[in-house]
Protein backbone atom coordinates (compact mmCIF):
# COMPACT_ATOMS: atom_id res chain seq x y z
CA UNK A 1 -87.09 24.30 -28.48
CA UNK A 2 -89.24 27.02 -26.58
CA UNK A 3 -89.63 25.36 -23.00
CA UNK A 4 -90.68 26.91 -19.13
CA UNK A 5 -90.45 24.46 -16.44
CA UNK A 6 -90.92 26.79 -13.54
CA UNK A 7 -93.51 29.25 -13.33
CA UNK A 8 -95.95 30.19 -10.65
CA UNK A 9 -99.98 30.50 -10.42
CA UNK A 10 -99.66 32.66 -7.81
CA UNK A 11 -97.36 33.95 -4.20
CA UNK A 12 -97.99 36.48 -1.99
CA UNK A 13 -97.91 37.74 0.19
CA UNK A 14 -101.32 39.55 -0.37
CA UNK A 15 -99.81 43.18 -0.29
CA UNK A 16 -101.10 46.34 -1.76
CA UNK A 17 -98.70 46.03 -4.19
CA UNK A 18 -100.06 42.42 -5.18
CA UNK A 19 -103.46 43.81 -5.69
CA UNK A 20 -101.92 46.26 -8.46
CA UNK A 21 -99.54 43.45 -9.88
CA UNK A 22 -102.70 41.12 -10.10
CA UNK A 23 -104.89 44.34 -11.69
CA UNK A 24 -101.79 45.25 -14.02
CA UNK A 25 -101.88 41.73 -15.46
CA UNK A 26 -105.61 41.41 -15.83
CA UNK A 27 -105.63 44.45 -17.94
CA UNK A 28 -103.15 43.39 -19.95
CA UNK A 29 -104.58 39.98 -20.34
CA UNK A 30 -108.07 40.87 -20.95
CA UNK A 31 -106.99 44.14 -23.24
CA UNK A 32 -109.17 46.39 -21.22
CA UNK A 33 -110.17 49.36 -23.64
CA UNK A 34 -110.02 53.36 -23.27
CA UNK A 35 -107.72 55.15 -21.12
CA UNK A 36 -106.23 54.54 -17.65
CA UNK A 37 -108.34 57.13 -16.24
CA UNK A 38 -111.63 55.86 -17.88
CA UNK A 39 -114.35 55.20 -15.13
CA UNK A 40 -115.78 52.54 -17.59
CA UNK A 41 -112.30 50.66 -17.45
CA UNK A 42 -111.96 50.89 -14.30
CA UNK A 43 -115.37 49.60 -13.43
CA UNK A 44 -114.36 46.43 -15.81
CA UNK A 45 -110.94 46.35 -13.60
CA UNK A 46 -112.66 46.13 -10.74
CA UNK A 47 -115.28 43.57 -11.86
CA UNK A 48 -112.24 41.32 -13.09
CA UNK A 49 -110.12 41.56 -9.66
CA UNK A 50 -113.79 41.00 -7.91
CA UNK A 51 -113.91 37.65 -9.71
CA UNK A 52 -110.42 36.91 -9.51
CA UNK A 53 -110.26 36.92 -5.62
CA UNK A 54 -113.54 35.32 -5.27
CA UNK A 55 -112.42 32.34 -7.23
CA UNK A 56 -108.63 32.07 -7.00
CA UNK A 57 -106.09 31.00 -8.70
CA UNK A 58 -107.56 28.44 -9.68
CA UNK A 59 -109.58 29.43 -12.30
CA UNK A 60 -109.78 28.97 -15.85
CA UNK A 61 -110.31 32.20 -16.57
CA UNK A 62 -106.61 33.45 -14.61
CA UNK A 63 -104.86 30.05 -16.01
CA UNK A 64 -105.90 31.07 -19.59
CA UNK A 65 -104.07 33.99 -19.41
CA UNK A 66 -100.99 31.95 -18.93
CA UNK A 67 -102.07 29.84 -21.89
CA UNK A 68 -101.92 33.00 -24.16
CA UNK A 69 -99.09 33.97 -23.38
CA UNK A 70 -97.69 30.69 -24.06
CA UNK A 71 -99.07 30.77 -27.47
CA UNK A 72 -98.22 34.01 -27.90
CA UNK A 73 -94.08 33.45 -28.01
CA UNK A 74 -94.21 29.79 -28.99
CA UNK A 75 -93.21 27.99 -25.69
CA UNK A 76 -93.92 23.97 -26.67
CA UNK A 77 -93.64 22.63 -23.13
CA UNK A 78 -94.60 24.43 -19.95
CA UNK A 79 -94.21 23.06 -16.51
CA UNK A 80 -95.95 24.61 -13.54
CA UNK A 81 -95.02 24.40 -9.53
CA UNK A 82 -95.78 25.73 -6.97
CA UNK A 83 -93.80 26.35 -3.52
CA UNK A 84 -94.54 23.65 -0.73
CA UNK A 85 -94.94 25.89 1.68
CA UNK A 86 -98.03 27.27 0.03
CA UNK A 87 -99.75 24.50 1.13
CA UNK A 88 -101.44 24.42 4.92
CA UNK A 89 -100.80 20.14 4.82
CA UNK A 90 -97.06 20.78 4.57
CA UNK A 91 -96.66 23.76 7.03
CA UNK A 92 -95.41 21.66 9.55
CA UNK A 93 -92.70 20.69 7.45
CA UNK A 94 -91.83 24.49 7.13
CA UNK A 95 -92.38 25.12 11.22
CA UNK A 96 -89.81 22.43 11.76
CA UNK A 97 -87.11 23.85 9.77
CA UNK A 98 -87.38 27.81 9.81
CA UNK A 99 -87.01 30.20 12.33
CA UNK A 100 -90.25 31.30 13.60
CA UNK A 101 -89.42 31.77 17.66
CA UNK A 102 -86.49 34.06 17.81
CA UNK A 103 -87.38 37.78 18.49
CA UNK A 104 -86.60 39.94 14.84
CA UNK A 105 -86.27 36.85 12.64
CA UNK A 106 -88.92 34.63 14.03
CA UNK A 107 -91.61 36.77 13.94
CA UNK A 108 -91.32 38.21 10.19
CA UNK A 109 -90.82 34.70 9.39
CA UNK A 110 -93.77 33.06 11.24
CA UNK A 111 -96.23 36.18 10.20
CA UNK A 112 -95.10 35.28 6.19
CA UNK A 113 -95.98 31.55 6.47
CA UNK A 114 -98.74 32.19 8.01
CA UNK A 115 -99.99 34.67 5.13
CA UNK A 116 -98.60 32.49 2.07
CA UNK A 117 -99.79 29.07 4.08
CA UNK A 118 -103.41 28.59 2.51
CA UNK A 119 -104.41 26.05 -0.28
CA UNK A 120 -104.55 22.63 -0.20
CA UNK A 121 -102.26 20.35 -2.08
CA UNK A 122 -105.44 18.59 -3.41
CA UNK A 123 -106.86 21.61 -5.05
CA UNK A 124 -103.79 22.35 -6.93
CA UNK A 125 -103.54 19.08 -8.51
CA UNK A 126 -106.22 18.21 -9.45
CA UNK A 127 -106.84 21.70 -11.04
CA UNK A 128 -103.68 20.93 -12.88
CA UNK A 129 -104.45 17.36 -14.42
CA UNK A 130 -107.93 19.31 -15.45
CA UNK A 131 -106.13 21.31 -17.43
CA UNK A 132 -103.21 19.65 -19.07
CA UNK A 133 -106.09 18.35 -21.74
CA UNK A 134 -107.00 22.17 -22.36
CA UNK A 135 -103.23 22.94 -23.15
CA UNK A 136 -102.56 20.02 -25.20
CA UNK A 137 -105.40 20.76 -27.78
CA UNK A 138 -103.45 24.40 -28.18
CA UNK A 139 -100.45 22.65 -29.12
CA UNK A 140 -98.61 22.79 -26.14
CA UNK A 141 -97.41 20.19 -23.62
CA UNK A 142 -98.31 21.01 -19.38
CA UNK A 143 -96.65 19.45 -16.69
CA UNK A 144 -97.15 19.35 -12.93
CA UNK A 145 -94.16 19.91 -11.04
CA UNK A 146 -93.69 20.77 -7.25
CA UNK A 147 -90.59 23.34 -5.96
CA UNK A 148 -89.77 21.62 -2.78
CA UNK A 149 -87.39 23.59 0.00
CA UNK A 150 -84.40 21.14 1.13
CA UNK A 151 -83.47 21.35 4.62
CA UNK A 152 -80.73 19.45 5.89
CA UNK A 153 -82.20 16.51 7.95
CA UNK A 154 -85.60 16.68 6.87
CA UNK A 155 -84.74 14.23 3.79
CA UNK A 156 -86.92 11.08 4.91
CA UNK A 157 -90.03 13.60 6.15
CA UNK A 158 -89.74 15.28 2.01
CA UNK A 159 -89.52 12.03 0.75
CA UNK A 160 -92.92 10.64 1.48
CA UNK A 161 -94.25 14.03 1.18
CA UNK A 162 -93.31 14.35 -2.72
CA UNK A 163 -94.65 10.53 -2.80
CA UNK A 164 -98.09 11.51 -1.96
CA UNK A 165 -99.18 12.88 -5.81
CA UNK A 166 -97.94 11.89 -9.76
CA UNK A 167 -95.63 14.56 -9.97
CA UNK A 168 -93.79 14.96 -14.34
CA UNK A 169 -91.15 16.54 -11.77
CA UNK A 170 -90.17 18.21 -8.78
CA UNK A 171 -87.02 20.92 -8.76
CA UNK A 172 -85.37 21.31 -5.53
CA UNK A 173 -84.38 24.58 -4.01
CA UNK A 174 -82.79 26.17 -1.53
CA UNK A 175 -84.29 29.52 0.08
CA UNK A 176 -83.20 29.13 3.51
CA UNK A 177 -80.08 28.93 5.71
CA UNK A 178 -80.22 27.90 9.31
CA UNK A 179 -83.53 28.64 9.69
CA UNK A 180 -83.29 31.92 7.52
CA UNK A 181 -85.09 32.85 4.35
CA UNK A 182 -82.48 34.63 2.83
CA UNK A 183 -84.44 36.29 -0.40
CA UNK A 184 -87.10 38.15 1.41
CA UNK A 185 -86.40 41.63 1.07
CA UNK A 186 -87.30 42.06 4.93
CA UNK A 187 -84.48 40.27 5.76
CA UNK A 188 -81.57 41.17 4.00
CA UNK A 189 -80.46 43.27 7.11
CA UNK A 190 -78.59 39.33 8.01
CA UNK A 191 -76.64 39.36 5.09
CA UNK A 192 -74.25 41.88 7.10
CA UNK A 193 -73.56 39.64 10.01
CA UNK A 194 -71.40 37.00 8.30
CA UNK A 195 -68.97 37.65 6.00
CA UNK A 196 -70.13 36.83 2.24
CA UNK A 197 -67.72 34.31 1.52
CA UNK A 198 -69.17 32.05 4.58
CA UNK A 199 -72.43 32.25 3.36
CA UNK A 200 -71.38 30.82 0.03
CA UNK A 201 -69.78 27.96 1.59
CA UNK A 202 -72.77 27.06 4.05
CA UNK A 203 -75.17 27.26 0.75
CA UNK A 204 -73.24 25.05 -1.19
CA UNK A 205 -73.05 22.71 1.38
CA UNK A 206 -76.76 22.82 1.74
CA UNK A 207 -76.69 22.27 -2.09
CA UNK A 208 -74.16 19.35 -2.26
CA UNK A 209 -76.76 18.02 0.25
CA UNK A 210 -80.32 18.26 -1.57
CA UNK A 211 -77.66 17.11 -4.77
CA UNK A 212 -76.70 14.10 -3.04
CA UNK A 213 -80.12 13.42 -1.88
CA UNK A 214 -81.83 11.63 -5.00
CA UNK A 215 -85.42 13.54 -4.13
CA UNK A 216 -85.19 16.00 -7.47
CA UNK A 217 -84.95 15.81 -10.80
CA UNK A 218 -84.43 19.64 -11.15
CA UNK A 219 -82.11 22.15 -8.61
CA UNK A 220 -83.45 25.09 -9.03
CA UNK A 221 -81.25 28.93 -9.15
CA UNK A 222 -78.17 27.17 -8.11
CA UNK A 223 -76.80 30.65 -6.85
CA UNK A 224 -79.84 32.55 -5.65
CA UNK A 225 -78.09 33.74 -2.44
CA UNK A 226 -76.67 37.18 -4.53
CA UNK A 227 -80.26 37.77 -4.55
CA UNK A 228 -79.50 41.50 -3.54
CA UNK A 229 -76.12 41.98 -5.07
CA UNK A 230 -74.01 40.43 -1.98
CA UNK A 231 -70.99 38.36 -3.20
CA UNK A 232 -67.73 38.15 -3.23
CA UNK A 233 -65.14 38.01 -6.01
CA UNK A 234 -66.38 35.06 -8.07
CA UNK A 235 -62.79 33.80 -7.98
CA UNK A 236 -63.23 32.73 -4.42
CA UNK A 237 -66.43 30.98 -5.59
CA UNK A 238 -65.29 28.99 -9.03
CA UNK A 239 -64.02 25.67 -7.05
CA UNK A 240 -67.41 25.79 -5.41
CA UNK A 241 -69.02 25.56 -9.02
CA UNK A 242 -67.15 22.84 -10.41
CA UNK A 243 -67.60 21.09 -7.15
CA UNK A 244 -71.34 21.10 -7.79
CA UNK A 245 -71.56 21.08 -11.50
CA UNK A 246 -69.20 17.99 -11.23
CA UNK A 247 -72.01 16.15 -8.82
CA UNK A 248 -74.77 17.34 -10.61
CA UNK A 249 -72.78 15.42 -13.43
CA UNK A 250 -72.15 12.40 -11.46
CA UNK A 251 -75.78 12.22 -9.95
CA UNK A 252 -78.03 13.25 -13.49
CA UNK A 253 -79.74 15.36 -12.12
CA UNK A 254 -80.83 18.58 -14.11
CA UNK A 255 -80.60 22.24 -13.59
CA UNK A 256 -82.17 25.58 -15.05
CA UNK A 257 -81.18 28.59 -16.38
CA UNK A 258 -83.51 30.76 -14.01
CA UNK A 259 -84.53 34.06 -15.08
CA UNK A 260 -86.50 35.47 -11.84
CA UNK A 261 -83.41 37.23 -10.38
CA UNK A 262 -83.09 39.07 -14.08
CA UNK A 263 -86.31 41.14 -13.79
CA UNK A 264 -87.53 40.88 -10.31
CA UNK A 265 -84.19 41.51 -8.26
CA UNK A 266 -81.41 43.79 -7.12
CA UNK A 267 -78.74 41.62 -8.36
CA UNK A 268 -80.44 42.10 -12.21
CA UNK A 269 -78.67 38.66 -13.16
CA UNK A 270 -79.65 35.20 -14.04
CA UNK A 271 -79.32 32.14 -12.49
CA UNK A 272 -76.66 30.66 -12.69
CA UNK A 273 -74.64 33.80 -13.08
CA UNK A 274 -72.15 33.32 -17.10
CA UNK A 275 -69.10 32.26 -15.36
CA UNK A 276 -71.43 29.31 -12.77
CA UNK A 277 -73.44 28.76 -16.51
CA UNK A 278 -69.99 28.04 -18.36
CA UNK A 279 -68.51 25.40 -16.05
CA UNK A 280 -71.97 23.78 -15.96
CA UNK A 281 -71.38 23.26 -19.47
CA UNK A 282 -67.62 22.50 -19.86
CA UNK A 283 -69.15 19.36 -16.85
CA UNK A 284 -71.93 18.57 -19.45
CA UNK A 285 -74.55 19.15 -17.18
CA UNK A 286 -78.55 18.79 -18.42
CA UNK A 287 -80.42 21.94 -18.10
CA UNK A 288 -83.47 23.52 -18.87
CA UNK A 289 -84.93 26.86 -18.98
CA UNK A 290 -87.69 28.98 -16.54
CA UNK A 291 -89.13 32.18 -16.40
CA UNK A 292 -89.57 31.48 -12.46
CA UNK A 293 -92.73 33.99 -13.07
CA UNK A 294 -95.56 34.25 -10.88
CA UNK A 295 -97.91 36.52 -12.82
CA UNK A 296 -98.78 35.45 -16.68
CA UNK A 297 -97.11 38.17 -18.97
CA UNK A 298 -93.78 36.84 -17.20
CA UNK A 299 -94.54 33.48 -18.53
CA UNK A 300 -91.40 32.53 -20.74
CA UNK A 301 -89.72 35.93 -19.98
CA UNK A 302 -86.34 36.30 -21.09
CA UNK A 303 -86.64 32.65 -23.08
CA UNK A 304 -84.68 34.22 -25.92
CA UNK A 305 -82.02 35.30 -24.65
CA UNK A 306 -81.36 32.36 -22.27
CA UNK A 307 -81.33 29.80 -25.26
CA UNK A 308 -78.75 32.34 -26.91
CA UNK A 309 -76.93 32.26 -23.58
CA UNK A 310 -77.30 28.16 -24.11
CA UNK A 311 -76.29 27.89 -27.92
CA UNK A 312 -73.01 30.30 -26.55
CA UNK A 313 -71.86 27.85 -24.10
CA UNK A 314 -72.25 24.41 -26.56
CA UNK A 315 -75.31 23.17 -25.06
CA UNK A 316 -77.21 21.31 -27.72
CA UNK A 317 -80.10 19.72 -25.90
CA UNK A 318 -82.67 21.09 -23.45
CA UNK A 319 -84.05 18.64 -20.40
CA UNK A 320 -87.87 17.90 -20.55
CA UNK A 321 -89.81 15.86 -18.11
CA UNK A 322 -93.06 13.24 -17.52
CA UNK A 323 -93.74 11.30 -14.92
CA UNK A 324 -90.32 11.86 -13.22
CA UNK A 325 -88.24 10.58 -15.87
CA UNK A 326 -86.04 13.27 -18.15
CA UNK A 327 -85.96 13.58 -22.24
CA UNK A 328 -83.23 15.84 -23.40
CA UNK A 329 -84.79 17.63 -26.48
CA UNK A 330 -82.91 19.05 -29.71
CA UNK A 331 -82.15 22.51 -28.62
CA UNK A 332 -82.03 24.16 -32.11
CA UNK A 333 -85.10 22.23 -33.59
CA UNK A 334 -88.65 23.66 -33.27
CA UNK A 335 -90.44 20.39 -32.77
CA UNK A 336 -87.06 18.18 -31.60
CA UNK A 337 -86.05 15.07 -31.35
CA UNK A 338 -86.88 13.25 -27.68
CA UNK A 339 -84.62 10.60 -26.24
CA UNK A 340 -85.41 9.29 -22.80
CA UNK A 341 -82.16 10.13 -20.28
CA UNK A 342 -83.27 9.62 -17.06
């Protein structure tokens, strides 16, 4: 069962480097013709990005190239988020909890939200319900999700905030520690005040937390803080993942096998790393899988190989959601059989 639950229209911030990402993937989807120094391609290129920034993300035209890709390697659900703090209603939310005042920190952080803080909630969703009719006539299942950041304290504030549209399911994350986003590359330089090993106990503690919390059917990249490769011995880390595969366990709530840190990271691993992955499954825990991709020939990258990695550790069933409840679906079948868990 060939399934994405997290995947991206879009992110930021609007770089240089975006603008070739976004051109790389419209000549790939649109199978631009002639060589890469063609002026006639080019012209096309630039006609395509011209129309792509003009509209958005929002577009059929972009969102189809997701759907082709989906078609393309089989995927029979699909479930698309996007990050809260893309969206200018929730940005209080974001200036609450993150450091945006201090000298260094503050003002990378403050001049990022305010680049990646731009569409309305309302847009995306109802965009979203438009098309889930397109993708179900291709054969293929879409569901609106949300990736909300948990902050410590801010549980009542999240709660009415994911209440406000008809979320199939919203995965809970954790990007941020005391204020710090810990997986922009701009700020890795923090990573070398504090010894690794305290790190890894303040984010599982954040994690028991957004766990404990009953706002989120999915927690997303349970151990995204090696983001650039700084860990300790995993030794010093196993009680930490029983401790939360155990209360995942106890509260049903699902996770993911994440495959963003794989291909777009230092750390060239996925989330969660074999050894997190294999006491997930000696605890039973649900789980799904995502691509965590934010352009659309990532869609469903790596889906292989993490349902190998799946089969390998005796999982037999992969989570699925609607309307905020979870069906765990027959792993090895192509269609599957659906029974309603949560």
């Amino acid at each position: 069962m060939k399934v994405d639950y997290h995947f991206h229209l879009e992110e930021g911030p609007y770089s240089l480097s975006w603008i070739q990402r976004t051109i790389e993937s419209l000549r790939e989807g649109y199978q631009t013709k002639g060589s890469e120094s063609s002026y006639q391609e080019s012209l096309r290129l630039a006609e395509l990005l011209k129309n792509r920034m003009d509209v958005g993300e929002y577009s059929r035209e972009w969102f189809n190239l997701y759907l082709n890709k989906a078609k393309e390697i089989g995927l029979k659900e699909v479930g698309i988020v996007d990050h809260l703090y893309r969206f200018i209603e929730y940005k209080s939310y974001y200036e609450k909890y993150i450091d945006i005042h201090s000298d260094e920190l503050g003002k990378l952080q403050k001049y990022w939200l305010d680049q990646i803080c731009i569409r309305s909630i309302g847009e995306f969703v109802s965009f979203i319900e438009t098309e889930k009719k397109v993708w179900e006539k291709e054969g293929i299942q879409l569901k609106l999700g949300m990736e909300a950041d948990y902050f410590p304290g801010g549980e009542d504030e999240l709660k009415e905030i994911l209440s406000e549209y008809p979320y199939d399911y919203i995965i809970g994350s954790v990007h941020f520690q005391n204020g710090w986003g810990f997986d922009n590359p701009q700020t890795q330089w923090k990573f070398e005040e504090t010894p690794s090993l305290n790190l890894y106990h303040i984010h599982f503690d954040i994690l028991e937390s957004a766990i404990k919390s009953d706002l989120f059917d999915i927690i997303a990249h349970l151990d995204n803080l090696k983001v650039f490769g700084f860990r300790p011995d995993e030794n010093e880390l196993k009680h930490y993942y029983v401790k939360i595969a155990k209360l995942l366990k106890q509260q049903d709530i699902a996770t993911e096998v994440n495959a963003g840190l794989f291909y777009r990271y230092p750390i060239k691993e996925m989330c969660p790393s074999p050894t997190f992955l294999s006491v997930l499954a000696e605890n039973d825990v649900a789980i799904t899988t995502s691509s965590d991709a934010h352009y659309p020939e990532d869609l469903g990258k790596y889906n292989s190989l993490q349902l190998e990695m799946l089969r390998s550790n005796g999982f037999s069933q992969i989570a699925t959601f609607s309307k905020r409840k979870r069906y765990m679906r027959d792993l090895n079948e192509r269609i599957g059989t659906m029974s309603e868990n949560k």
